[in-house]
PDB file of N, CA and C in Angstrom:
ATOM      1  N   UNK A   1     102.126 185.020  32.034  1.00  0.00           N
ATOM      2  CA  UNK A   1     100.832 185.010  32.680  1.00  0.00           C
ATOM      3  C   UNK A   1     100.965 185.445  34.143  1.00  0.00           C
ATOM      4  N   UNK A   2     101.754 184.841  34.936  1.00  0.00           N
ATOM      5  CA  UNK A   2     102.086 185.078  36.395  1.00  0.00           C
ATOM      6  C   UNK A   2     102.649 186.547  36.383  1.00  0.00           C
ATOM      7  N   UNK A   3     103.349 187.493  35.504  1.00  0.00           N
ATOM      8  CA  UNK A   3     103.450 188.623  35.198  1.00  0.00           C
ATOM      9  C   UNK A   3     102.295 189.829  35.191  1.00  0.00           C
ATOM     10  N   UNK A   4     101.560 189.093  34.226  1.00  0.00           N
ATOM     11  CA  UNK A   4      99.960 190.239  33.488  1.00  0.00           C
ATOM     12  C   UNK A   4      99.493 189.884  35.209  1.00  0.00           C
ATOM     13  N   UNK A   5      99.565 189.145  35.747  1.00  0.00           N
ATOM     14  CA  UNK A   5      98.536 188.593  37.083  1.00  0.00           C
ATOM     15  C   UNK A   5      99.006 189.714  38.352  1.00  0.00           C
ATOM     16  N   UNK A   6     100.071 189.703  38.164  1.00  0.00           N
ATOM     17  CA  UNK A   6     100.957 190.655  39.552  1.00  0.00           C
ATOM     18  C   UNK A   6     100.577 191.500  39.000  1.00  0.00           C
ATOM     19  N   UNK A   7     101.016 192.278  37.391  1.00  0.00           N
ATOM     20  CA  UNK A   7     100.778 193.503  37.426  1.00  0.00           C
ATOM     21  C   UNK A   7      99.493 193.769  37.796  1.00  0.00           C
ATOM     22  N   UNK A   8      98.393 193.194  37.225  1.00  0.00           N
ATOM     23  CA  UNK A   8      97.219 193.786  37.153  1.00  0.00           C
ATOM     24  C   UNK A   8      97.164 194.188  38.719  1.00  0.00           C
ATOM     25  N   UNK A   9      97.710 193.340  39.674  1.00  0.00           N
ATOM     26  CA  UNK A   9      96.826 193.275  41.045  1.00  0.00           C
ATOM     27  C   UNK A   9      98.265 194.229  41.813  1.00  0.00           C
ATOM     28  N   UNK A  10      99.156 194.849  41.483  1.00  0.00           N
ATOM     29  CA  UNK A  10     100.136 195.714  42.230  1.00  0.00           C
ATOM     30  C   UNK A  10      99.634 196.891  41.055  1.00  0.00           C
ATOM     31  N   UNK A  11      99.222 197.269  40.481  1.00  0.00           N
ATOM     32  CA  UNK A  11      99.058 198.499  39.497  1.00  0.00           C
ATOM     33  C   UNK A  11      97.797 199.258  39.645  1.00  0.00           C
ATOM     34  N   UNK A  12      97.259 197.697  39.500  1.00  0.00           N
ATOM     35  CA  UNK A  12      95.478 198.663  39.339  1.00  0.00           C
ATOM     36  C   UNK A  12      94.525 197.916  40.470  1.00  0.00           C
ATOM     37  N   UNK A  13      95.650 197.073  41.083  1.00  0.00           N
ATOM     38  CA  UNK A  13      94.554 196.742  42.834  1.00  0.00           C
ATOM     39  C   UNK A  13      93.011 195.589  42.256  1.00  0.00           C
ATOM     40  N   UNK A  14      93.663 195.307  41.018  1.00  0.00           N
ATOM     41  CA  UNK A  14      92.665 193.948  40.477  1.00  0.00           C
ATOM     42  C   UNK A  14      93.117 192.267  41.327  1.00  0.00           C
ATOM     43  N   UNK A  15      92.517 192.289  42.181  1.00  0.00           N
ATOM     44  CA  UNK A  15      92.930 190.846  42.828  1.00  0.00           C
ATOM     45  C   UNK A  15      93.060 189.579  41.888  1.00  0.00           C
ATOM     46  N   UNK A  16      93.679 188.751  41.600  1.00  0.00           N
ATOM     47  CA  UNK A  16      93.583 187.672  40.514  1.00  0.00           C
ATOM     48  C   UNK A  16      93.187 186.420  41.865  1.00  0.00           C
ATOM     49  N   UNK A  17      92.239 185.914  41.594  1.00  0.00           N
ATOM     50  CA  UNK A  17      91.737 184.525  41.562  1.00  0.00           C
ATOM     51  C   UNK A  17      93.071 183.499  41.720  1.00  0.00           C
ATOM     52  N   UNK A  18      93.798 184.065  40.029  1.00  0.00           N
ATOM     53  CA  UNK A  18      94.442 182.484  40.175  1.00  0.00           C
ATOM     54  C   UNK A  18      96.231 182.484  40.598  1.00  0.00           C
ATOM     55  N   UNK A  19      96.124 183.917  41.718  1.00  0.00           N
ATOM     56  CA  UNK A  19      97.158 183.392  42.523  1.00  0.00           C
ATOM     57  C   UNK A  19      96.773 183.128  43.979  1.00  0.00           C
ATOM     58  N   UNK A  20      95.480 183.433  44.345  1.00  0.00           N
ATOM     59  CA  UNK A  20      95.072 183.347  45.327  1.00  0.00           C
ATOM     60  C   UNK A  20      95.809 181.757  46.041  1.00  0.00           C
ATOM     61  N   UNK A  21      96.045 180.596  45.612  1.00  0.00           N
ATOM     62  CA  UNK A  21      96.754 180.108  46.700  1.00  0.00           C
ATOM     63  C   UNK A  21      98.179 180.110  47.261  1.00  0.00           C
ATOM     64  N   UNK A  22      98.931 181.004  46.502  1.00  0.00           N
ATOM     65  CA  UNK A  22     100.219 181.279  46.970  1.00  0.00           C
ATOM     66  C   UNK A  22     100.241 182.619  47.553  1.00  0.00           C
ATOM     67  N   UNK A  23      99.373 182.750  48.476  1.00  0.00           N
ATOM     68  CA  UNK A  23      99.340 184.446  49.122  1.00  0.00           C
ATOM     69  C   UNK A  23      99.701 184.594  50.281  1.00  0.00           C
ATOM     70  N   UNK A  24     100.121 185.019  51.116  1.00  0.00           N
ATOM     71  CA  UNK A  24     101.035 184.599  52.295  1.00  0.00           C
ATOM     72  C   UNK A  24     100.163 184.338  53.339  1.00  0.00           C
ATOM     73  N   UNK A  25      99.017 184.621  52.701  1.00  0.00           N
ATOM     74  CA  UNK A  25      97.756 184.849  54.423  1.00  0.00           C
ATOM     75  C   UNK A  25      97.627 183.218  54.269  1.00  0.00           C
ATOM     76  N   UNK A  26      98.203 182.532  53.174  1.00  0.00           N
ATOM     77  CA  UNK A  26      97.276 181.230  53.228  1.00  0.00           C
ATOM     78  C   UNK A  26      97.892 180.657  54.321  1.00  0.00           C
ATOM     79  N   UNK A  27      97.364 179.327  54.720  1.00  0.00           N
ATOM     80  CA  UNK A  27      98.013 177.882  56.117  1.00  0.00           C
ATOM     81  C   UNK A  27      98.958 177.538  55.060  1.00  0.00           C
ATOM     82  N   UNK A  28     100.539 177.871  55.844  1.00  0.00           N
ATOM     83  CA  UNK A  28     101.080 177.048  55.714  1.00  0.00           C
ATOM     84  C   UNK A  28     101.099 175.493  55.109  1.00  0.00           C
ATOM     85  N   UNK A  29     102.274 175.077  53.897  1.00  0.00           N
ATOM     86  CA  UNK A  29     101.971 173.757  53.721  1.00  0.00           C
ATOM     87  C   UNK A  29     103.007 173.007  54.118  1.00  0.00           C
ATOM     88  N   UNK A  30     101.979 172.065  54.948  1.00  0.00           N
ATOM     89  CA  UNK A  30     102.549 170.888  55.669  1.00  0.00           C
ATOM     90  C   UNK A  30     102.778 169.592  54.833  1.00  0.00           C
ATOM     91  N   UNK A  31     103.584 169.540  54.699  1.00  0.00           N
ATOM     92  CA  UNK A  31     103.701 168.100  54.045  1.00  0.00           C
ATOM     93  C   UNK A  31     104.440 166.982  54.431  1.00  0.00           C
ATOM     94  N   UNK A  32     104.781 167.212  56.035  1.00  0.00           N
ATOM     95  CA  UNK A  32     105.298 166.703  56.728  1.00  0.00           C
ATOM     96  C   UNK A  32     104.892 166.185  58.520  1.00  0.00           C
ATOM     97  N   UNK A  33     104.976 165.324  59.087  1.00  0.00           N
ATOM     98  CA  UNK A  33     104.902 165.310  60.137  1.00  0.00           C
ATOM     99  C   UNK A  33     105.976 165.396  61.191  1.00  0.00           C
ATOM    100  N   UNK A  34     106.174 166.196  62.397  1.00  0.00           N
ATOM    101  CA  UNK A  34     107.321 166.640  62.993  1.00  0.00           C
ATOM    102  C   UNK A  34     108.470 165.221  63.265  1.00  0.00           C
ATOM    103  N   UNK A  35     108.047 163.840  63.400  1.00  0.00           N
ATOM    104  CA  UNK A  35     108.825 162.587  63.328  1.00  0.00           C
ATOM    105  C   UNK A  35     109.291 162.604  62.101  1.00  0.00           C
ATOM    106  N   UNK A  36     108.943 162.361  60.966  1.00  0.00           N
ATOM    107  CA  UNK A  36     108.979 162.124  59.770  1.00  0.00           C
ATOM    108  C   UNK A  36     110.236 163.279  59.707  1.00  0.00           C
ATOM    109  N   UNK A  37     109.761 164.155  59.695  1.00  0.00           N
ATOM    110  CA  UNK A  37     110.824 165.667  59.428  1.00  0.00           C
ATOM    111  C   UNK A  37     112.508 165.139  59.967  1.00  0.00           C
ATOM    112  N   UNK A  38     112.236 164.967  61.243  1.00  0.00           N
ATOM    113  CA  UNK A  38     113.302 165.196  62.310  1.00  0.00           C
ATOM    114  C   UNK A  38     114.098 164.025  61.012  1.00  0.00           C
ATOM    115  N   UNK A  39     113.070 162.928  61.047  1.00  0.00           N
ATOM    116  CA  UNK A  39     114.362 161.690  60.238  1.00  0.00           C
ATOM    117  C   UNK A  39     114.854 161.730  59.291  1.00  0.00           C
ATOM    118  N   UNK A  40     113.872 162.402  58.119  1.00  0.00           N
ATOM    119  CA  UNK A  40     114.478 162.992  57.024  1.00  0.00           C
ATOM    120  C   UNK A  40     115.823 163.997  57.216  1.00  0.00           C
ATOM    121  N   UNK A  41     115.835 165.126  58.111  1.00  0.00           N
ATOM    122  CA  UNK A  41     116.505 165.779  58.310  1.00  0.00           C
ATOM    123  C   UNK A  41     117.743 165.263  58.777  1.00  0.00           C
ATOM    124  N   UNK A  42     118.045 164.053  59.834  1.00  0.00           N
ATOM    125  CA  UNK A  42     119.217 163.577  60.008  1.00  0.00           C
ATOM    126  C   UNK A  42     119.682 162.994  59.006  1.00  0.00           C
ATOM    127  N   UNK A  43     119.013 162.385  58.237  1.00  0.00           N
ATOM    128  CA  UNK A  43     119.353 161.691  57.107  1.00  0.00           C
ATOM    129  C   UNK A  43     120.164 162.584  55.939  1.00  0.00           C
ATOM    130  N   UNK A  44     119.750 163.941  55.796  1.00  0.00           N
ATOM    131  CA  UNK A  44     120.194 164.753  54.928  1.00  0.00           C
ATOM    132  C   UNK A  44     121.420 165.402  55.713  1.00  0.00           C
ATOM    133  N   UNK A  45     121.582 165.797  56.647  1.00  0.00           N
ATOM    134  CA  UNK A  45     122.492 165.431  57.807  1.00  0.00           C
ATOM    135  C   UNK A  45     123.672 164.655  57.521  1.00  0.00           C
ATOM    136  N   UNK A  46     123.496 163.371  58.212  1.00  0.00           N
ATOM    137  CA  UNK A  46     124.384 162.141  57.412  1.00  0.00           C
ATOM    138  C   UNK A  46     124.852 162.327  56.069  1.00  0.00           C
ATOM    139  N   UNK A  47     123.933 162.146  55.492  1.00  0.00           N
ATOM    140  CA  UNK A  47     124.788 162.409  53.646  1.00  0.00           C
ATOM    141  C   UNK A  47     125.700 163.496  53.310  1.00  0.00           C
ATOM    142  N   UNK A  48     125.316 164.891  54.598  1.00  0.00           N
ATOM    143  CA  UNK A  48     126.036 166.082  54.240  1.00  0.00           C
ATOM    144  C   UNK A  48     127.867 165.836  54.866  1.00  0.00           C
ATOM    145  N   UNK A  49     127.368 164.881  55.740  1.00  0.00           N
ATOM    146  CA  UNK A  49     128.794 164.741  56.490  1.00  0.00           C
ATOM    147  C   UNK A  49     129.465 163.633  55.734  1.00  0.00           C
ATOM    148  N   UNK A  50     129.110 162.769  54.786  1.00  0.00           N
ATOM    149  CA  UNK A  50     129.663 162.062  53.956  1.00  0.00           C
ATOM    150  C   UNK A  50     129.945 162.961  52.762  1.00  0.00           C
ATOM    151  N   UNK A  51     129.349 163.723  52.268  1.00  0.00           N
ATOM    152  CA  UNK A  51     129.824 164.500  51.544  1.00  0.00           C
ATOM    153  C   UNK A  51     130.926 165.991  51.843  1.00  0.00           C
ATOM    154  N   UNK A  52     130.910 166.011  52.843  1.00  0.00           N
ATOM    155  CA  UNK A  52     131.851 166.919  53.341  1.00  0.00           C
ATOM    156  C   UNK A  52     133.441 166.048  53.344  1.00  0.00           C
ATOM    157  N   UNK A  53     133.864 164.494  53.316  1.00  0.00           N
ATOM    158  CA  UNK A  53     134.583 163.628  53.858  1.00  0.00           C
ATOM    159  C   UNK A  53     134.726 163.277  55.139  1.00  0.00           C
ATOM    160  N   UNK A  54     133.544 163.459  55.773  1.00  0.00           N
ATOM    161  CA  UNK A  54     133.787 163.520  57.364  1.00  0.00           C
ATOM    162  C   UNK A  54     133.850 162.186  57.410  1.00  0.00           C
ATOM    163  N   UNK A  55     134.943 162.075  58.225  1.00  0.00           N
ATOM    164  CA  UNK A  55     135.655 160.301  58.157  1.00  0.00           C
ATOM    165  C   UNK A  55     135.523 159.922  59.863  1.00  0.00           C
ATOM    166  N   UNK A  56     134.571 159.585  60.613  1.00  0.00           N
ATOM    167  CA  UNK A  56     134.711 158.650  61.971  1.00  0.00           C
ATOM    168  C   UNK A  56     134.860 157.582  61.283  1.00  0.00           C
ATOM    169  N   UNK A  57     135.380 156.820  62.929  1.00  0.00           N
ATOM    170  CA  UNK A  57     135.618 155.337  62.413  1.00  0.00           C
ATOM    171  C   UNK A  57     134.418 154.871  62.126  1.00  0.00           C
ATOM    172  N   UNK A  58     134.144 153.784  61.292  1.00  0.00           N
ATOM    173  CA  UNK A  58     132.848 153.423  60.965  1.00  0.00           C
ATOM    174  C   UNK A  58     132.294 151.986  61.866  1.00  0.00           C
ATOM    175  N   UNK A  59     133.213 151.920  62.576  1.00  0.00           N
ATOM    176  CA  UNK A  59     132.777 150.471  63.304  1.00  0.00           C
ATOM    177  C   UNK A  59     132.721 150.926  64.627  1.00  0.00           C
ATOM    178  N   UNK A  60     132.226 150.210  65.630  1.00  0.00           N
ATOM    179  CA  UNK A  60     131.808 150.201  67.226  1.00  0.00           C
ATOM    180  C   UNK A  60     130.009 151.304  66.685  1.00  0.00           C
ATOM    181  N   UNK A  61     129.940 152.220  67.664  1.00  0.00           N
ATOM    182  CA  UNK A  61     128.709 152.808  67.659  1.00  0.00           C
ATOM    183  C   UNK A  61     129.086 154.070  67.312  1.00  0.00           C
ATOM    184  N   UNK A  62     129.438 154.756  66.298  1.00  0.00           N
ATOM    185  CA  UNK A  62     130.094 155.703  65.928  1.00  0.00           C
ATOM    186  C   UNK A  62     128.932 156.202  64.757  1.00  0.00           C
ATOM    187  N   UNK A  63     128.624 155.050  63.952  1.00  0.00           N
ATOM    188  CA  UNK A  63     127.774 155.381  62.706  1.00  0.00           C
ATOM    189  C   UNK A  63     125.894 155.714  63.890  1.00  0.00           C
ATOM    190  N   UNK A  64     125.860 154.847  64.196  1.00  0.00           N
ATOM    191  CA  UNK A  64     124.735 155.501  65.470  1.00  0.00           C
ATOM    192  C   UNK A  64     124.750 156.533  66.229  1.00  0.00           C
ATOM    193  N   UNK A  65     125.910 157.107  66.688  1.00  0.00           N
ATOM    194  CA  UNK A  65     125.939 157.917  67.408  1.00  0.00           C
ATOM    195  C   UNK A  65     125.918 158.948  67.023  1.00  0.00           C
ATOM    196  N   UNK A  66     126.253 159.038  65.380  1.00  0.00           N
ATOM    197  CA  UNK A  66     126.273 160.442  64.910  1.00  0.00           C
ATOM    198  C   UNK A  66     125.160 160.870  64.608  1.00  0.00           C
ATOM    199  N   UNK A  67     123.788 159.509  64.182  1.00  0.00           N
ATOM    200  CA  UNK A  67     122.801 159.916  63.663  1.00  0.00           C
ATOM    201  C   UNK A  67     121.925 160.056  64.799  1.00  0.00           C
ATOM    202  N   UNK A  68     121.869 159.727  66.152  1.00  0.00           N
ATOM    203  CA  UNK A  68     121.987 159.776  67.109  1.00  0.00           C
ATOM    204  C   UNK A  68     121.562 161.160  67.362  1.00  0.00           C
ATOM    205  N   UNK A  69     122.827 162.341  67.601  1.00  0.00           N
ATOM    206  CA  UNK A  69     122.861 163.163  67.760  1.00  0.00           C
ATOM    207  C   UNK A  69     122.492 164.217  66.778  1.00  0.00           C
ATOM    208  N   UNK A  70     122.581 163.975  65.255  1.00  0.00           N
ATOM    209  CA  UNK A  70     121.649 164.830  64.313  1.00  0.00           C
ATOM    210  C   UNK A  70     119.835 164.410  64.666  1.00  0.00           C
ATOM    211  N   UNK A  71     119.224 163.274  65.468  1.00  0.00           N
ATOM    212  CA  UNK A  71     117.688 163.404  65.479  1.00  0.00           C
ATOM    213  C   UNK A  71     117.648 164.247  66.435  1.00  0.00           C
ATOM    214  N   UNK A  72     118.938 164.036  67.846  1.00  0.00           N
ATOM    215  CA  UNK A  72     118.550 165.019  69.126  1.00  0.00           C
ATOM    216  C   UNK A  72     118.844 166.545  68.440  1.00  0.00           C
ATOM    217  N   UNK A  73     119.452 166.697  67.478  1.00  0.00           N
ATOM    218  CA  UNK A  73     119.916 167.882  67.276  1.00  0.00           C
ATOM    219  C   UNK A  73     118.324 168.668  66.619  1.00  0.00           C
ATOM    220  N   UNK A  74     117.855 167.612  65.656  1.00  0.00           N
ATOM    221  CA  UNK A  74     116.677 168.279  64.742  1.00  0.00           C
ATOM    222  C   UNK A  74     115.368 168.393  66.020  1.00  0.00           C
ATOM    223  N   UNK A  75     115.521 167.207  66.826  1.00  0.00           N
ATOM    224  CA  UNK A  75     114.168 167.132  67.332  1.00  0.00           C
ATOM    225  C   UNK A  75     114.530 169.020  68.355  1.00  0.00           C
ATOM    226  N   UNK A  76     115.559 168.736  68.981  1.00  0.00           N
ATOM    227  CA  UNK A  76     115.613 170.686  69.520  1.00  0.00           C
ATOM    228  C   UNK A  76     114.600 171.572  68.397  1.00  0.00           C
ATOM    229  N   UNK A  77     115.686 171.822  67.685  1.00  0.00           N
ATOM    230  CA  UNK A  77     114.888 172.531  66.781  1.00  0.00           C
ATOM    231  C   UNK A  77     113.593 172.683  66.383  1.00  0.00           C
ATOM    232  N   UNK A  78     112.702 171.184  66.044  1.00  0.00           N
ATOM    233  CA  UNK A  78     111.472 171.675  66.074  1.00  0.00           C
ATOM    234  C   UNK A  78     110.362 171.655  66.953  1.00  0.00           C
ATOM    235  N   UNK A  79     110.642 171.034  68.231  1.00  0.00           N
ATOM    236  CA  UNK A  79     110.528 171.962  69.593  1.00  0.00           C
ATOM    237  C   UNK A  79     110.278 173.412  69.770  1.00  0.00           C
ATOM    238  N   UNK A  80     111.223 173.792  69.515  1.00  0.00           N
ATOM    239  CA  UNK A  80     110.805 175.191  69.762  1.00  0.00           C
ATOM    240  C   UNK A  80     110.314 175.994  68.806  1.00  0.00           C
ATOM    241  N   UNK A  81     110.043 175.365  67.382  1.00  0.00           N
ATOM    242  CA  UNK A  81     108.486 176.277  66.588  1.00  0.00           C
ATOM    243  C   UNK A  81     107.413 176.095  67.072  1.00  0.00           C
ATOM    244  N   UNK A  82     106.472 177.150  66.820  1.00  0.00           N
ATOM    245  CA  UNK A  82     105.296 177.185  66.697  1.00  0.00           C
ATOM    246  C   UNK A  82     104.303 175.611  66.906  1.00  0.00           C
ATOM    247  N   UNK A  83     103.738 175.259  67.412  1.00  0.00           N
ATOM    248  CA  UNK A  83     102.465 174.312  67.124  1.00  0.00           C
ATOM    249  C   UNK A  83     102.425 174.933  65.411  1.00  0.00           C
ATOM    250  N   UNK A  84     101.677 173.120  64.949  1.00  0.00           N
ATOM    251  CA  UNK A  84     101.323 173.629  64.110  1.00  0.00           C
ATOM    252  C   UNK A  84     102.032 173.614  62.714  1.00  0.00           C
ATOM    253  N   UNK A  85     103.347 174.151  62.825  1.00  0.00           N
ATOM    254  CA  UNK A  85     104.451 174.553  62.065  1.00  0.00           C
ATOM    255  C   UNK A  85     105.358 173.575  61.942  1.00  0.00           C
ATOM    256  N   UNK A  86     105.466 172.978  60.586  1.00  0.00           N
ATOM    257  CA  UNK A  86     106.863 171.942  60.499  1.00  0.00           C
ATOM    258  C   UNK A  86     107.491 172.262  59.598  1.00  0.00           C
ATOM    259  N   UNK A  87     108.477 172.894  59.689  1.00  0.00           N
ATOM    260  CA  UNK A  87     109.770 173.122  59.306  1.00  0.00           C
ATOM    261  C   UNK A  87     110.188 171.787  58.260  1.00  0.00           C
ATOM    262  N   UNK A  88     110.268 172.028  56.800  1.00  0.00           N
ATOM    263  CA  UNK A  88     110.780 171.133  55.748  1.00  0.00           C
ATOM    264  C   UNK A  88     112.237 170.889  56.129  1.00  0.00           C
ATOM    265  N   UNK A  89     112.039 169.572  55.916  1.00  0.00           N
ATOM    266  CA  UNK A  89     113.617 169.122  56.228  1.00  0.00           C
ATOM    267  C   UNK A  89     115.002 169.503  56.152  1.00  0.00           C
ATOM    268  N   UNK A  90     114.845 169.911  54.392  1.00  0.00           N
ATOM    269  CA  UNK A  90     115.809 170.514  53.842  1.00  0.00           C
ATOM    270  C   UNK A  90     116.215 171.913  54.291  1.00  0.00           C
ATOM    271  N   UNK A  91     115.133 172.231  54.718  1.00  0.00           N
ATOM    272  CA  UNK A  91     115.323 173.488  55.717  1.00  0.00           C
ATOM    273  C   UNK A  91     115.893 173.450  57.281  1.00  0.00           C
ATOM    274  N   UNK A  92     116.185 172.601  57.534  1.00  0.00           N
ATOM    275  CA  UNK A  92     116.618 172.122  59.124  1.00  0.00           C
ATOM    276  C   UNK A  92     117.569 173.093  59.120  1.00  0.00           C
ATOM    277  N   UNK A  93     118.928 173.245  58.500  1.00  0.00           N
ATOM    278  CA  UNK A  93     119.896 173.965  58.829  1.00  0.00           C
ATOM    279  C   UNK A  93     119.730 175.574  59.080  1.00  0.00           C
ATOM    280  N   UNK A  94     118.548 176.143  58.629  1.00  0.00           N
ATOM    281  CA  UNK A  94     118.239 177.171  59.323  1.00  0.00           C
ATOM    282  C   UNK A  94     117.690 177.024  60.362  1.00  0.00           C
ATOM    283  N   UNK A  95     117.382 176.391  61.438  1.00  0.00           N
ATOM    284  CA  UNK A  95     116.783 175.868  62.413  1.00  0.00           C
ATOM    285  C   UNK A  95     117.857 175.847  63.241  1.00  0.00           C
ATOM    286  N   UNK A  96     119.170 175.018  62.869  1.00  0.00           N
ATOM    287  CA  UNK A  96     120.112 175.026  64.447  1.00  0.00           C
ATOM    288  C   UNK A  96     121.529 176.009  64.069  1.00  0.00           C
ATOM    289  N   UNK A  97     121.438 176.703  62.806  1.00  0.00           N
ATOM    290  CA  UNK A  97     121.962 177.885  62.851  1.00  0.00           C
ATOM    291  C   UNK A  97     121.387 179.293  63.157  1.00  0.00           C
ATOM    292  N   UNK A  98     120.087 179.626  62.501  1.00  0.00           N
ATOM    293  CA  UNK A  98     119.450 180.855  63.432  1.00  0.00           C
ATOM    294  C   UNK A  98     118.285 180.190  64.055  1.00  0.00           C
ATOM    295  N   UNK A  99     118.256 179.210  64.971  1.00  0.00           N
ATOM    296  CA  UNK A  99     117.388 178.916  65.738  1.00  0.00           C
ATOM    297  C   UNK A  99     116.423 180.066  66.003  1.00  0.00           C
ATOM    298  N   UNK A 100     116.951 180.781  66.889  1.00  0.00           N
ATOM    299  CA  UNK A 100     116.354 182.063  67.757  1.00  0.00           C
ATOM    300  C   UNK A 100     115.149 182.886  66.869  1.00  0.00           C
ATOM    301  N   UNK A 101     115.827 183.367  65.953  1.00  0.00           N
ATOM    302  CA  UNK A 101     115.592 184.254  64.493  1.00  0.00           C
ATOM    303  C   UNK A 101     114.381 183.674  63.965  1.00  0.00           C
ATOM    304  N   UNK A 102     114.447 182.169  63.704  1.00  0.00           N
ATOM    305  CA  UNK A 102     113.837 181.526  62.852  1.00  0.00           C
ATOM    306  C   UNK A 102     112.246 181.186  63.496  1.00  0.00           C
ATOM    307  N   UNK A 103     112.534 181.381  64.932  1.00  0.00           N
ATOM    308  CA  UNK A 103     111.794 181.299  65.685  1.00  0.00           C
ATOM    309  C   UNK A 103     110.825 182.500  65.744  1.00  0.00           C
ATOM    310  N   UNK A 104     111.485 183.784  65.595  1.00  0.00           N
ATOM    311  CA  UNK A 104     110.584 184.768  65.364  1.00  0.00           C
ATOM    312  C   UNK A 104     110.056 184.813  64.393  1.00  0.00           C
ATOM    313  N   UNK A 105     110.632 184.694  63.448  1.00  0.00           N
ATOM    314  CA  UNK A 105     110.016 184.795  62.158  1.00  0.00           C
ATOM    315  C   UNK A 105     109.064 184.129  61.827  1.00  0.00           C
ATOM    316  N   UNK A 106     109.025 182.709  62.035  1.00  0.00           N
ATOM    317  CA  UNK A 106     107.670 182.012  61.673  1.00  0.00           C
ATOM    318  C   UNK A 106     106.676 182.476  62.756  1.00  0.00           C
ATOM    319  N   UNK A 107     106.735 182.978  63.881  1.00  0.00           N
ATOM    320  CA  UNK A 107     105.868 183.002  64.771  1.00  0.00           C
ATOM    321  C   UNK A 107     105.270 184.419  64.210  1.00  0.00           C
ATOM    322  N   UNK A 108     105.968 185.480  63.798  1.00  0.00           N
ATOM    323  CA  UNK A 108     105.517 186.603  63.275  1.00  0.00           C
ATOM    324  C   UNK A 108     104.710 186.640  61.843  1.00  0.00           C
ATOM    325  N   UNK A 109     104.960 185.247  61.384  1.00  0.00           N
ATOM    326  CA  UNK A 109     104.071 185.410  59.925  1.00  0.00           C
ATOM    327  C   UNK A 109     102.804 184.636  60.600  1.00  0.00           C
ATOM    328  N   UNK A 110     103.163 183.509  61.192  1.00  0.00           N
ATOM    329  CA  UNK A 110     101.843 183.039  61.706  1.00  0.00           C
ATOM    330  C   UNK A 110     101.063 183.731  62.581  1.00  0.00           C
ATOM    331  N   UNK A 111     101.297 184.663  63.565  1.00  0.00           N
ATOM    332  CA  UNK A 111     100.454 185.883  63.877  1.00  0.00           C
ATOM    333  C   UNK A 111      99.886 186.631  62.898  1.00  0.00           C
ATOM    334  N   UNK A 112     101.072 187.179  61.815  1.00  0.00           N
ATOM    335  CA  UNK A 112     100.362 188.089  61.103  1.00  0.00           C
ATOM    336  C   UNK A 112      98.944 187.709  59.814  1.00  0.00           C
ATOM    337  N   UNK A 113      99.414 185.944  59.399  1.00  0.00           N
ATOM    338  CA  UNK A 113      98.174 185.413  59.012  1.00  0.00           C
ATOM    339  C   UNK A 113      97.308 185.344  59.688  1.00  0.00           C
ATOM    340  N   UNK A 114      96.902 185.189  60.981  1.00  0.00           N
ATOM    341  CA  UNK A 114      95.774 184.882  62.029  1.00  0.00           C
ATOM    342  C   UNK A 114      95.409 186.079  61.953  1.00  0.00           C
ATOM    343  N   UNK A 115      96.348 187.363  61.641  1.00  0.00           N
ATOM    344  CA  UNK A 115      95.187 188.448  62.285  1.00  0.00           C
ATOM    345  C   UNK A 115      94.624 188.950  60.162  1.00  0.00           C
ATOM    346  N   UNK A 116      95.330 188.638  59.375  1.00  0.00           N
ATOM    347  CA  UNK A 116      94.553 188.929  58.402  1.00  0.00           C
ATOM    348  C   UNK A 116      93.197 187.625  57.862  1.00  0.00           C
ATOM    349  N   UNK A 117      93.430 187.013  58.940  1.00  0.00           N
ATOM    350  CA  UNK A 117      92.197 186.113  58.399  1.00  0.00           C
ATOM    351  C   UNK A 117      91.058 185.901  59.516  1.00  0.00           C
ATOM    352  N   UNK A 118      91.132 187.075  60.388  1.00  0.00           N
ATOM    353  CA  UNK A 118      90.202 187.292  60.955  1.00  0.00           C
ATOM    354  C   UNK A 118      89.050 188.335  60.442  1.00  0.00           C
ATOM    355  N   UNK A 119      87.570 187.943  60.311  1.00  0.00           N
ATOM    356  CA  UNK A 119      86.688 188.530  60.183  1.00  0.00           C
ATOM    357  C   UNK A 119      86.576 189.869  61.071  1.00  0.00           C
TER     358      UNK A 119
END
């Protein structure tokens, strides 16, 4: 069905209705709030460094400090998107690896939706 739907509308320029909400002009979905994000994200964070064997000592402020520095690390990151724009958690690691990049990019789709959904 999602097949006959593309073709019709890349072949013969028939718009389908029923993909209309996955079209790129749409708002962004938020399903997150930028607090919420940041904590989830250290959290997935943490588990990645337990799953890597990353071994600090686990006693004094060591287990704090790491998570500590993954919220300061996430909260950077979504700082510098867009208003507006929250970055899914699981997605964080594109955030403080192509920060910069990632930064254009959402800012360039969210321009380019604003100007196709202008009258």
């Amino acid at each position: 069905m999602i097949a006959e739907e593309l073709a019709g509308e890349i072949l013969h320029g028939r718009p389908s209705r029923w993909l209309q909400p996955w079209r790129p002009q749409r708002a962004p979905i938020t399903d997150w709030r930028v607090e919420g994000a940041i904590e989830e994200a250290a959290a997935h964070h943490q588990a990645l460094a337990a799953e890597a064997r990353m071994r600090p000592p686990l006693t004094g402020a060591w287990p704090q400090t790491l998570a500590d520095a993954y919220r300061h690390q996430m909260a950077t990151v979504y700082a510098q998107l867009p208003d507006g724009y929250v970055l899914p958690p699981e997605l964080a690691p594109l955030g403080y690896e192509n920060g910069p990049e990632l930064v254009k990019l959402v800012t360039r789709h969210l321009d380019h939706r604003q100007r196709a959904t202008r009258p």
